[in-house]
N, C-alpha and C. Protein backbone atom coordinates (compact mmCIF):
# COMPACT_ATOMS: atom_id res chain seq x y z
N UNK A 1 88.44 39.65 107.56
CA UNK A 1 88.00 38.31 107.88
C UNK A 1 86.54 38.35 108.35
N UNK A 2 85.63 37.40 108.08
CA UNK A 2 84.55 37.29 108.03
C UNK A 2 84.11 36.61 109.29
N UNK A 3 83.43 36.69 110.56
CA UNK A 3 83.15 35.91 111.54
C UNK A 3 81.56 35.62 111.44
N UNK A 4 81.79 34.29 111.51
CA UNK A 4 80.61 33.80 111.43
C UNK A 4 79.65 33.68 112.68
N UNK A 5 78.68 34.41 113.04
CA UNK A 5 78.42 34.00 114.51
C UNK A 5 76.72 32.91 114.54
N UNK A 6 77.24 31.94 115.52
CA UNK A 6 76.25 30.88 115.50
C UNK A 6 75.94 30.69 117.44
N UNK A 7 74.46 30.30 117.24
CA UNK A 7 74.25 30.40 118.52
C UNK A 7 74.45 28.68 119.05
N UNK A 8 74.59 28.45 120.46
CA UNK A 8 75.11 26.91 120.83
C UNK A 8 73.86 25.94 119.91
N UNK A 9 72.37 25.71 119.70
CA UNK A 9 72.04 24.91 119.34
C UNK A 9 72.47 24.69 117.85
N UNK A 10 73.20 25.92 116.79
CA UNK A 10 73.03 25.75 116.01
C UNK A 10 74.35 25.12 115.41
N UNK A 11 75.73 25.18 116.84
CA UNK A 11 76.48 24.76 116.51
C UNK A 11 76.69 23.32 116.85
N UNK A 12 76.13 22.51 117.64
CA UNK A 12 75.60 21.58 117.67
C UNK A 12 74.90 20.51 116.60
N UNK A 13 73.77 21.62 115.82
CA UNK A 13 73.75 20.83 114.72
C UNK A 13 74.80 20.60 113.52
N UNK A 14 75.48 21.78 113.60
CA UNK A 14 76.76 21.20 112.27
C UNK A 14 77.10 20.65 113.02
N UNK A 15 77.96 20.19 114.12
CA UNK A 15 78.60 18.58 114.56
C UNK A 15 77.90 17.39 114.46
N UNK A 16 76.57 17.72 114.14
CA UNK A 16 75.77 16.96 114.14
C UNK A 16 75.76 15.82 112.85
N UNK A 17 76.21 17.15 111.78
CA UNK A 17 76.24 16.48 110.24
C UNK A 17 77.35 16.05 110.22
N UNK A 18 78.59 16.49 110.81
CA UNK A 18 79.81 15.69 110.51
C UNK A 18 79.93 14.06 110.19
N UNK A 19 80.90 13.69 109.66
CA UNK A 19 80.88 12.45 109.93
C UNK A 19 81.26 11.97 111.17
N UNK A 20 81.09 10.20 111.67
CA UNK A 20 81.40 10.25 112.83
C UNK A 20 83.04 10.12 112.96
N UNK A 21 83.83 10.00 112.04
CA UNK A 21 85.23 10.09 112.24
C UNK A 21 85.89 11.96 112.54
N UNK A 22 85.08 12.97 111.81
CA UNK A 22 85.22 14.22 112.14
C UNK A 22 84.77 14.40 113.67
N UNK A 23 83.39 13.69 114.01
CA UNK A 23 82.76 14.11 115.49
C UNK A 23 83.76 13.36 116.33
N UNK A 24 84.55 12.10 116.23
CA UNK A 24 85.76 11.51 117.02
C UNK A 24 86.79 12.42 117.00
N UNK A 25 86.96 12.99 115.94
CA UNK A 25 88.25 13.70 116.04
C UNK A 25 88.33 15.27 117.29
N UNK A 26 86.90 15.74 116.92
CA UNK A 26 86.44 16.71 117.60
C UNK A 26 86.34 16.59 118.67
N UNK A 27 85.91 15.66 119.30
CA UNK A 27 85.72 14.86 120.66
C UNK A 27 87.11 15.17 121.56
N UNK A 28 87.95 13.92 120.95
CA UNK A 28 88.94 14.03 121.43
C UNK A 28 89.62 15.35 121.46
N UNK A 29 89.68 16.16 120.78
CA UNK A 29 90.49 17.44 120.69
C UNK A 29 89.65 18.15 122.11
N UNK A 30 88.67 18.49 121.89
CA UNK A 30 87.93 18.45 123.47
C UNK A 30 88.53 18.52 124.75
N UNK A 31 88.62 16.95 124.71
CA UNK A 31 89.64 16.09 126.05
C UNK A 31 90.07 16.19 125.96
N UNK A 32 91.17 16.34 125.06
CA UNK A 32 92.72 17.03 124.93
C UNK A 32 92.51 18.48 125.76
N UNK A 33 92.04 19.44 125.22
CA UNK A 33 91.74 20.88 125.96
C UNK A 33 91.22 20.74 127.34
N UNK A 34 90.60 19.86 128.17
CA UNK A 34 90.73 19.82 129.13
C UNK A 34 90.86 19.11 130.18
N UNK A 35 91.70 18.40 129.40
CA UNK A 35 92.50 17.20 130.61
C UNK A 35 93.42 17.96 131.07
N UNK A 36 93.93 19.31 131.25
CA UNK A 36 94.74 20.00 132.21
C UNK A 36 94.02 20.04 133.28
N UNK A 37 92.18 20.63 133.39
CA UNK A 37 91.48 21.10 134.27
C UNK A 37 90.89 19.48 135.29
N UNK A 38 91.14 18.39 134.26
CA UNK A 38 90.87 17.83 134.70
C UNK A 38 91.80 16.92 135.84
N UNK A 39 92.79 17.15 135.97
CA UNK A 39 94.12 16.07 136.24
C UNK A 39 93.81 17.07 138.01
N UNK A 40 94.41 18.94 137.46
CA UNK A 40 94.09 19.58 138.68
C UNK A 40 93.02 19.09 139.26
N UNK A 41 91.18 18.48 139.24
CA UNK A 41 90.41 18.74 140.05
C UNK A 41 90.91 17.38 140.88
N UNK A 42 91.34 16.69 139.70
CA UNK A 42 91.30 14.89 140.62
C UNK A 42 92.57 15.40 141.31
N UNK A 43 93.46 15.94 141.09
CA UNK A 43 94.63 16.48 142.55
C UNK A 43 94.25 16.50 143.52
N UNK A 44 93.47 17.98 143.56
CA UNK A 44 93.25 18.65 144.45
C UNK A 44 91.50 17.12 145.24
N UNK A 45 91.35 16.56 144.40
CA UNK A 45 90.15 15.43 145.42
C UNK A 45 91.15 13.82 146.02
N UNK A 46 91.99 14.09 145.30
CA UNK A 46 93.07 13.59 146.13
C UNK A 46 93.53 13.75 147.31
N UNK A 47 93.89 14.70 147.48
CA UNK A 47 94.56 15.78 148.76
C UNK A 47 93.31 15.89 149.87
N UNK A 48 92.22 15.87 149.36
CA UNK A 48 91.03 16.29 150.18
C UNK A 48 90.82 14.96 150.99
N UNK A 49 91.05 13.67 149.64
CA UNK A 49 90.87 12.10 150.48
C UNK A 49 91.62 11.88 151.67
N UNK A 50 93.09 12.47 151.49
CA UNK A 50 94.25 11.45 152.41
C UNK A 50 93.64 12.74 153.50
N UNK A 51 93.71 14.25 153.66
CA UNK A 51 93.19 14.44 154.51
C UNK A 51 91.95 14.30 155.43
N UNK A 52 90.70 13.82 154.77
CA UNK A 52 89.91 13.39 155.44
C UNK A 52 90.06 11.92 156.00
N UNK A 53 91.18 11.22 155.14
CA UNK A 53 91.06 9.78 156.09
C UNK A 53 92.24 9.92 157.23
N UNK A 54 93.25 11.55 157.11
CA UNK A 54 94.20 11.24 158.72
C UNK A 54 93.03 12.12 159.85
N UNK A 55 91.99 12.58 159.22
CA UNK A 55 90.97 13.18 160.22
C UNK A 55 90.19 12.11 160.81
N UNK A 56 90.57 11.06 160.43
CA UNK A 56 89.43 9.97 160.65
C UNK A 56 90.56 8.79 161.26
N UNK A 57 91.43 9.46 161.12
CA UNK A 57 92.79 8.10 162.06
C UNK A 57 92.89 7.13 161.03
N UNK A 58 92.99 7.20 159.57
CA UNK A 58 93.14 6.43 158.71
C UNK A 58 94.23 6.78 157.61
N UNK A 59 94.85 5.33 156.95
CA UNK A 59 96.10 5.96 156.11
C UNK A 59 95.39 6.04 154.92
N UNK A 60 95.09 6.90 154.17
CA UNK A 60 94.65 6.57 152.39
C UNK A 60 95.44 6.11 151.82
N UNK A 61 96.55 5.61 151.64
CA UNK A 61 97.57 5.32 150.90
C UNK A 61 97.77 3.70 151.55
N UNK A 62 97.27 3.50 152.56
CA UNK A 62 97.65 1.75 152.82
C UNK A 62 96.12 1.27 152.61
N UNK A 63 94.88 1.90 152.33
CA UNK A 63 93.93 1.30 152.06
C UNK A 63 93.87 0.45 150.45
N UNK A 64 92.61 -0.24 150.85
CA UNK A 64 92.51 -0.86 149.55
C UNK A 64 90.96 -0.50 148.45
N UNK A 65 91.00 -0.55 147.22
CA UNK A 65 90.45 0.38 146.72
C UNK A 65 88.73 -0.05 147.27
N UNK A 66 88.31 -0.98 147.85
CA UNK A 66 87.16 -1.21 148.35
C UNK A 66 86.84 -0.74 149.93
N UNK A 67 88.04 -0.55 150.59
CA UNK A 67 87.89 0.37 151.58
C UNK A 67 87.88 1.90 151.61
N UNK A 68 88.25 2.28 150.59
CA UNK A 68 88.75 3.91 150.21
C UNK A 68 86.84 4.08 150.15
N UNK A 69 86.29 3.03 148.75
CA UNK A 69 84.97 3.43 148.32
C UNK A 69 84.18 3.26 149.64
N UNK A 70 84.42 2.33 150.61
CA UNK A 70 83.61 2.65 151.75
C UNK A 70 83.67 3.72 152.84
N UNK A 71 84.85 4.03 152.90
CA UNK A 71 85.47 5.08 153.80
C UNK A 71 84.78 6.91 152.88
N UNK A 72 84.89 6.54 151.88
CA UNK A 72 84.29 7.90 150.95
C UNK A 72 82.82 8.00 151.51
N UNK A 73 82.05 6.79 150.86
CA UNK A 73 80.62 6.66 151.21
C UNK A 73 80.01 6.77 152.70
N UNK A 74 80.46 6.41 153.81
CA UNK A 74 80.55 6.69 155.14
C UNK A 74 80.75 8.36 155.43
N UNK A 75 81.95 8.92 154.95
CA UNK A 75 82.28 10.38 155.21
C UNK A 75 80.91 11.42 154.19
N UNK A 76 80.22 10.96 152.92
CA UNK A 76 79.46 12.01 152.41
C UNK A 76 78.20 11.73 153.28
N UNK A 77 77.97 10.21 153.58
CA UNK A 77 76.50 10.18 154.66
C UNK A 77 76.02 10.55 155.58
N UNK A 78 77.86 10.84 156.30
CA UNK A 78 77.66 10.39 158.04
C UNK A 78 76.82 11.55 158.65
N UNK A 79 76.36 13.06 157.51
CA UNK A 79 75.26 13.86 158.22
C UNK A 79 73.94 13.55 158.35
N UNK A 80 74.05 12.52 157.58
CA UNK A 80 72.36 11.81 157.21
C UNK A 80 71.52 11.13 157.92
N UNK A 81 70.29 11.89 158.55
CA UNK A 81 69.47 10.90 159.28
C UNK A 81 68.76 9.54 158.64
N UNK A 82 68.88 8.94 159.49
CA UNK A 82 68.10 7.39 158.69
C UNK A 82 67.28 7.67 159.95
N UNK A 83 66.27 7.21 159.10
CA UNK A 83 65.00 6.92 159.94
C UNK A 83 64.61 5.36 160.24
């Protein structure tokens, strides 16, 4: 068997020529391959939320999704000097 070896820009350009129903298909097969890695990271930033909001005397699970986004944004700032 014959292996063809291509370096990343050059494999890029053959996806490039595909059609765009081949580059959809490719795509998705993609996201298919790593929506395992992906489901684990949003878990595990799950787990990280409800514990940082019982560190903070808060339920994550009775909030509402405009308090979660404020309660997030508050916890990545709160080292931040404002001047």
């Amino acid at each position: 068997m014959v292996v063809l070896q291509l370096n990343d820009e050059q494999v890029i350009e053959l996806i490039q020529q595909l059609s765009d129903e081949k580059q959809m298909q490719l795509f998705q097969l993609l996201l298919q391959q790593r929506r395992g890695r992906w489901m684990e990271l949003s878990h595990i930033g799950q787990l990280g939320a409800r514990q940082a909001a019982r560190e903070h005397s808060l339920d994550w699970d009775a909030m509402t999704e405009d308090e979660r986004e404020d309660f997030i944004d508050r916890v990545v700032h709160e080292d931040r000097v404002c001047a």
